[in-house]
N, C-alpha and C. Protein backbone atom coordinates (compact mmCIF):
# COMPACT_ATOMS: atom_id res chain seq x y z
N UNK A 1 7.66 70.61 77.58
CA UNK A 1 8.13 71.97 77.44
C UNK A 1 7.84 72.43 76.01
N UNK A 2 7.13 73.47 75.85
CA UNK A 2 7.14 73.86 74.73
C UNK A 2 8.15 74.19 74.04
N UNK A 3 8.09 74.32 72.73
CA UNK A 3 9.31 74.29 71.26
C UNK A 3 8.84 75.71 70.77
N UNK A 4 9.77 76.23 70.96
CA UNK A 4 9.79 77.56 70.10
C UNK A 4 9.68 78.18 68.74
N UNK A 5 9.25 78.50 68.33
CA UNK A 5 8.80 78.05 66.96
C UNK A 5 10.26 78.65 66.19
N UNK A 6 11.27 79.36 66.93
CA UNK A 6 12.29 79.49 65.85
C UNK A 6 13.39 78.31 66.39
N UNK A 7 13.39 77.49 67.09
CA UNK A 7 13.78 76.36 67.06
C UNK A 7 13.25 75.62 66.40
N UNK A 8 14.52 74.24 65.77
CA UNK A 8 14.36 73.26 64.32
C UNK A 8 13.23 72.18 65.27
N UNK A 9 12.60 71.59 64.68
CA UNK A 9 11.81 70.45 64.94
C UNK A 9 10.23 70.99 64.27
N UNK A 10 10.36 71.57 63.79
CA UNK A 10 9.04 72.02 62.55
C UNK A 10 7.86 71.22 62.82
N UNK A 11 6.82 71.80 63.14
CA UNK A 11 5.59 70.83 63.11
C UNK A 11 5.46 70.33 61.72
N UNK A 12 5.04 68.92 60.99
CA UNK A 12 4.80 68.79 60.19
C UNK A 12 3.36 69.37 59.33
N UNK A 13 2.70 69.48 60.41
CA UNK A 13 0.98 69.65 60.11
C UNK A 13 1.26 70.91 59.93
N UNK A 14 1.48 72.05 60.73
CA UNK A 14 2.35 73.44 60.15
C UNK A 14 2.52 73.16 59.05
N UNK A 15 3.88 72.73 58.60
CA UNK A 15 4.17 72.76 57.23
C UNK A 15 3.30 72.73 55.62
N UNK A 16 2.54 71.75 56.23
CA UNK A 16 1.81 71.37 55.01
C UNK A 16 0.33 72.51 54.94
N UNK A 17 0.32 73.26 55.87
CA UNK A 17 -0.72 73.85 56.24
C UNK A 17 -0.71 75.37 55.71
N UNK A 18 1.01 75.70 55.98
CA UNK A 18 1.60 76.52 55.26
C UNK A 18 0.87 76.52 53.85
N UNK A 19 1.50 75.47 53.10
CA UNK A 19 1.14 75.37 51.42
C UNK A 19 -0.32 75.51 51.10
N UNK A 20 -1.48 75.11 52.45
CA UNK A 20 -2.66 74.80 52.03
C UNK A 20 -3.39 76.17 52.25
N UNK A 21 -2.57 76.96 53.52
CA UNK A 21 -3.39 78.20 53.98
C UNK A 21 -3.72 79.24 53.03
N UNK A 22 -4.95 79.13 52.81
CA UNK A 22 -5.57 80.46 51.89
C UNK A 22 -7.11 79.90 51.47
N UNK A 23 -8.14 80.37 51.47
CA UNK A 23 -9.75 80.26 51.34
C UNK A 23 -9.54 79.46 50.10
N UNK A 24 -8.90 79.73 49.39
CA UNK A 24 -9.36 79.06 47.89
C UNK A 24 -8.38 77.46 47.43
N UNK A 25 -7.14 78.08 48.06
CA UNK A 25 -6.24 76.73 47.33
C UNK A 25 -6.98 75.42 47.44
N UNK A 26 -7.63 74.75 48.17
CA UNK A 26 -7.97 73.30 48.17
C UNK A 26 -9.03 73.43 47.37
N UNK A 27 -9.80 74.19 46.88
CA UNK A 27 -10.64 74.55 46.06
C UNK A 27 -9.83 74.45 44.69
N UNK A 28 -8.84 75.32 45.03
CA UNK A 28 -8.03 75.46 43.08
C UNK A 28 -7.48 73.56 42.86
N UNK A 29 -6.59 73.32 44.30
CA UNK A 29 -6.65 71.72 43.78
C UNK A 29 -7.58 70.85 43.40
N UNK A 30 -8.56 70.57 44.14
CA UNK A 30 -9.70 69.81 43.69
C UNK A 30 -9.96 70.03 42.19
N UNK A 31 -10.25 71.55 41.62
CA UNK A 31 -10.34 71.71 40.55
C UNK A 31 -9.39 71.03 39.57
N UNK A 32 -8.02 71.00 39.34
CA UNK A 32 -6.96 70.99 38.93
C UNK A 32 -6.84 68.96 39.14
N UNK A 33 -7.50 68.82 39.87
CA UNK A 33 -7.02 67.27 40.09
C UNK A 33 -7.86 66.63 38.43
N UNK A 34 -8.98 67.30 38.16
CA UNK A 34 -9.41 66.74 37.15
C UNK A 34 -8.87 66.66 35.50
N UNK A 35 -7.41 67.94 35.64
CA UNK A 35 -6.60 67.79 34.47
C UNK A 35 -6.10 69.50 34.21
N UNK A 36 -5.34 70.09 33.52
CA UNK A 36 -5.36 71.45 33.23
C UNK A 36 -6.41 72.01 33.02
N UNK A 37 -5.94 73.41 33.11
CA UNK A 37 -7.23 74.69 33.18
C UNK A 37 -6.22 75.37 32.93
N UNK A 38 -7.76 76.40 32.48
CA UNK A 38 -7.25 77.67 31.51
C UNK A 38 -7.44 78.64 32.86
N UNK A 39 -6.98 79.55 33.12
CA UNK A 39 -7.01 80.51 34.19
C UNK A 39 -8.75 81.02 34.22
N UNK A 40 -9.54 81.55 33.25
CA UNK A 40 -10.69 82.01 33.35
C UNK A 40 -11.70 80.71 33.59
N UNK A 41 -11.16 79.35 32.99
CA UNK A 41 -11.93 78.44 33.13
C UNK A 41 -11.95 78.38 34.88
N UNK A 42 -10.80 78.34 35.53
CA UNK A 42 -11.03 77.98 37.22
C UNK A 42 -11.97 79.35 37.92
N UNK A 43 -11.62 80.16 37.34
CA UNK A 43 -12.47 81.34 37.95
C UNK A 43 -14.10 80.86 37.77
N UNK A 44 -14.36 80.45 36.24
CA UNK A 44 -15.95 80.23 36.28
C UNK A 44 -15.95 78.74 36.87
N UNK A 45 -15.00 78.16 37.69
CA UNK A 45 -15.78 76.90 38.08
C UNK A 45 -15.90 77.02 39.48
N UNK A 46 -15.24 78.37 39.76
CA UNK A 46 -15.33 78.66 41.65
C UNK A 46 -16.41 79.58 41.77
N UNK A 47 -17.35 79.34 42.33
CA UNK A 47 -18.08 80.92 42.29
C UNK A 47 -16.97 81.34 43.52
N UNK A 48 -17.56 82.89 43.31
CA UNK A 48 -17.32 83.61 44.38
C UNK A 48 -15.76 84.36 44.64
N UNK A 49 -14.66 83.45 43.92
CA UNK A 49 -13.37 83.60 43.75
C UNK A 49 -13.18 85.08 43.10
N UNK A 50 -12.52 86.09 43.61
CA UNK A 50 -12.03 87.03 42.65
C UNK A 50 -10.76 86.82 41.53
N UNK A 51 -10.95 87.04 40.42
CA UNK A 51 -9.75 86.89 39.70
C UNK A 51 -8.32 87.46 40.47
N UNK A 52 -8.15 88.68 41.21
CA UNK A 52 -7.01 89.02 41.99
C UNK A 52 -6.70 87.58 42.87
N UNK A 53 -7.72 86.95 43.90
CA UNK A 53 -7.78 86.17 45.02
C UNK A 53 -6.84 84.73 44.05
N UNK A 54 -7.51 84.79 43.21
CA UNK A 54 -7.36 83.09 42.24
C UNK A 54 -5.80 83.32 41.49
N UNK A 55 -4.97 84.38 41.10
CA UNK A 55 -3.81 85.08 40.22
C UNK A 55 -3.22 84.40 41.66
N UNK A 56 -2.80 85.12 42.62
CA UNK A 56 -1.86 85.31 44.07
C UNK A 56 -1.86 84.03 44.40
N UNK A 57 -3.51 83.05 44.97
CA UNK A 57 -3.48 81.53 45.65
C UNK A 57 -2.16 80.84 44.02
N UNK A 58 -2.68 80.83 43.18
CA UNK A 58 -2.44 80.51 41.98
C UNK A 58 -0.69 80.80 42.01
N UNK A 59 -0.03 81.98 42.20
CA UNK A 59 1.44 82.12 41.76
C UNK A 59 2.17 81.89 43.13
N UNK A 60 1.35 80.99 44.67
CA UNK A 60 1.40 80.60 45.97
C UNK A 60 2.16 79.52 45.54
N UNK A 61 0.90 78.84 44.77
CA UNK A 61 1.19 77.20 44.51
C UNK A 61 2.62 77.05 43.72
N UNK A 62 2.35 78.31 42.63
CA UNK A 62 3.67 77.65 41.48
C UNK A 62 4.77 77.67 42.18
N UNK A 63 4.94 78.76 43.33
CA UNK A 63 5.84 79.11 44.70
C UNK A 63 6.39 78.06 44.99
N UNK A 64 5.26 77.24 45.80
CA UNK A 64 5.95 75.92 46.42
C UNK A 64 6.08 74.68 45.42
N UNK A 65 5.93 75.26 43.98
CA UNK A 65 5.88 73.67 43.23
C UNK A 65 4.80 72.64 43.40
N UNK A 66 3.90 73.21 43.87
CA UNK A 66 2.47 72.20 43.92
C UNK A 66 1.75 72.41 42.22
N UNK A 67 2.00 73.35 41.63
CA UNK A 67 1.04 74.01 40.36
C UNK A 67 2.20 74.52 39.37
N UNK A 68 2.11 73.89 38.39
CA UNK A 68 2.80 74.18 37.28
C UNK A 68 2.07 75.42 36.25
N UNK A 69 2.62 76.51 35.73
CA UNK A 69 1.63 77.22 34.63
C UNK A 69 2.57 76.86 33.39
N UNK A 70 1.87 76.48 32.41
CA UNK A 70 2.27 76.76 31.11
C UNK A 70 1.52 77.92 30.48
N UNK A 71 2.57 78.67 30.07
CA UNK A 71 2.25 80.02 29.26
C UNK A 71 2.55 79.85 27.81
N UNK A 72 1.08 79.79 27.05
CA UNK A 72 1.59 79.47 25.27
C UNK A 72 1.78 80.55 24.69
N UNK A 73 2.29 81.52 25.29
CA UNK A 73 2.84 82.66 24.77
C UNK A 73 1.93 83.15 23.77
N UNK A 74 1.08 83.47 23.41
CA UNK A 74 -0.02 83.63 22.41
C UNK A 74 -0.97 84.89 22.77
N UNK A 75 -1.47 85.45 21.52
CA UNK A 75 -1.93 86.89 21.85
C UNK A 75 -3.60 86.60 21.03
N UNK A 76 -4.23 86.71 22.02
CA UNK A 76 -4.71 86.74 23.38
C UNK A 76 -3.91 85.84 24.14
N UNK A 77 -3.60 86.09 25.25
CA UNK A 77 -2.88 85.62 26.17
C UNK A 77 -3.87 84.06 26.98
N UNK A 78 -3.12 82.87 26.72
CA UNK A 78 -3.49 81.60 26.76
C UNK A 78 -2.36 80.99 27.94
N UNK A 79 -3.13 80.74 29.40
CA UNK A 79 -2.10 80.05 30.50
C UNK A 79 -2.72 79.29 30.86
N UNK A 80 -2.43 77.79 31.34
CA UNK A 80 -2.76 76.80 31.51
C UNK A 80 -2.17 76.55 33.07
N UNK A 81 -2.80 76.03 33.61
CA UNK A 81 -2.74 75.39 34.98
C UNK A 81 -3.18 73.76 35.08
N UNK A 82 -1.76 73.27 35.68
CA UNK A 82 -1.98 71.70 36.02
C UNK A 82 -1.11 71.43 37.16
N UNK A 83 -1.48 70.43 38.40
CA UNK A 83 -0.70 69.91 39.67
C UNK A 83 0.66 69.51 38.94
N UNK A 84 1.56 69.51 39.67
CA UNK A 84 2.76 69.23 39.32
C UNK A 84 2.71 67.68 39.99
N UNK A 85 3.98 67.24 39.22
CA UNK A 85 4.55 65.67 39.65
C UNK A 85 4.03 65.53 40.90
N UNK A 86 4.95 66.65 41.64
CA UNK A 86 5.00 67.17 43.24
C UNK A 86 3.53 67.16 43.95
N UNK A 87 3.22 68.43 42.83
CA UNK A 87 1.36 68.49 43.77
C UNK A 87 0.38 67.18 43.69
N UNK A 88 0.98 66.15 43.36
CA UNK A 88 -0.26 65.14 42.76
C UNK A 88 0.46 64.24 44.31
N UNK A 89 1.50 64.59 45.28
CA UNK A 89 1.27 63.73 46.21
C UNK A 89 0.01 64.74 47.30
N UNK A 90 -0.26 65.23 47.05
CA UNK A 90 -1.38 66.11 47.77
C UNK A 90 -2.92 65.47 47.12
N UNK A 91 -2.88 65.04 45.94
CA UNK A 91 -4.19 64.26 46.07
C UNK A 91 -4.62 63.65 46.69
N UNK A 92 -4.41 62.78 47.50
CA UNK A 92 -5.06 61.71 48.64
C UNK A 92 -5.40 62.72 50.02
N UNK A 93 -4.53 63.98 50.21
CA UNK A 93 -4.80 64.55 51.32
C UNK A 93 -6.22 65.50 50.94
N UNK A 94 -6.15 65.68 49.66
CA UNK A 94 -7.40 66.65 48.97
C UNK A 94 -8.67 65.42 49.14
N UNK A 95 -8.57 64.20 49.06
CA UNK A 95 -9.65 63.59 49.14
C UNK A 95 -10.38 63.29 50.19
N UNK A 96 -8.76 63.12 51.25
CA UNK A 96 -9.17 63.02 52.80
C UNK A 96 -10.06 63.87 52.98
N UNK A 97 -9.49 65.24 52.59
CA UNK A 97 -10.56 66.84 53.03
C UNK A 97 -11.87 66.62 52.57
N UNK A 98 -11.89 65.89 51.10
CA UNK A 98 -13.11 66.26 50.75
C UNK A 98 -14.27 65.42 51.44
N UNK A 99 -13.83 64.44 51.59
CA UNK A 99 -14.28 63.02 52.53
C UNK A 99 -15.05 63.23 53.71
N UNK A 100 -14.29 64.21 54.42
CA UNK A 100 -14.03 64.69 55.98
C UNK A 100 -15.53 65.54 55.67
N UNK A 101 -15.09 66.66 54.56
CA UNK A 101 -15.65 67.41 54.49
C UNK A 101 -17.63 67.03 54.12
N UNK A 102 -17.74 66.33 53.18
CA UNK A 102 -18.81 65.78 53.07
C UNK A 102 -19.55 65.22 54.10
N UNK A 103 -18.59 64.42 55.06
CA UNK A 103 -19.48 63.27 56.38
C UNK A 103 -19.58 64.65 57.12
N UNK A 104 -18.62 65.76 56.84
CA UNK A 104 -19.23 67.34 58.12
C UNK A 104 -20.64 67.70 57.89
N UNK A 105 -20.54 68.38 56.48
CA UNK A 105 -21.32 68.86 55.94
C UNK A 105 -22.99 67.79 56.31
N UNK A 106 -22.98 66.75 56.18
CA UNK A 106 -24.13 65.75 56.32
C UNK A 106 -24.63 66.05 57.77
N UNK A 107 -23.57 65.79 58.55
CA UNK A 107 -23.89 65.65 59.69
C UNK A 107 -24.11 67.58 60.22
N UNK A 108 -23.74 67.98 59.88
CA UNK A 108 -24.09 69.52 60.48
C UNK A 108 -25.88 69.43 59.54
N UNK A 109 -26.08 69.20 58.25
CA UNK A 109 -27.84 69.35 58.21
C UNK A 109 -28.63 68.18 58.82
N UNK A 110 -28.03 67.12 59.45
CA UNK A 110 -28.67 66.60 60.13
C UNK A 110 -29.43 67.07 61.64
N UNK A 111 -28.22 67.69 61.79
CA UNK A 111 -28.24 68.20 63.14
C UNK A 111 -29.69 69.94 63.15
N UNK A 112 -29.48 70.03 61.62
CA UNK A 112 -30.76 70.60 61.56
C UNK A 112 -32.14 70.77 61.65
């Protein structure tokens, strides 16, 4: 029988899917797994990202506590982005993806 989605028993894969849903976030993690960033630095390491698109995924994460910003209060304005305690149990699932994603990617130009 199906579960209603405003009945308790929460899909888990939902959940986490929640935090992940948006074109860019596994993109901003991957980035971010390699140490802080400066806000313009993640923009030039994504092509294609709009600064609006990358601000919103970006104040998503600090949302759920996956992405910490430090703001050095400083004029020019200097904000730093790094995974939180929290977001660093999402590394192994970012690798799974990327993993997944690579043996896809191979096998879809094979298939070329």
């Amino acid at each position: 029988m199906p579960v209603s989605k405003k009945e308790e028993g929460e899909c888990p894969v939902d959940a986490m899917m929640r935090v992940m849903d948006g074109r860019w976030k596994g993109t901003i993690l991957w980035r971010l797994l390699d140490g802080p960033r400066r806000t313009s630095e993640l923009r030039r390491s994504i092509p294609g990202i709009t600064e609006r698109m990358l601000i919103r995924h970006l104040q998503e994460l600090v949302a759920d506590g996956i992405v910490e910003r430090d703001d050095k209060k400083t004029i020019p304005p200097c904000v730093y982005y790094s995974i939180s305690v929290y977001g660093r149990t999402l590394a192994p699932v970012v690798e799974a993806m990327c993993n997944w994603g690579r043996a896809h990617l191979k096998r879809l130009s094979a298939r070329r």
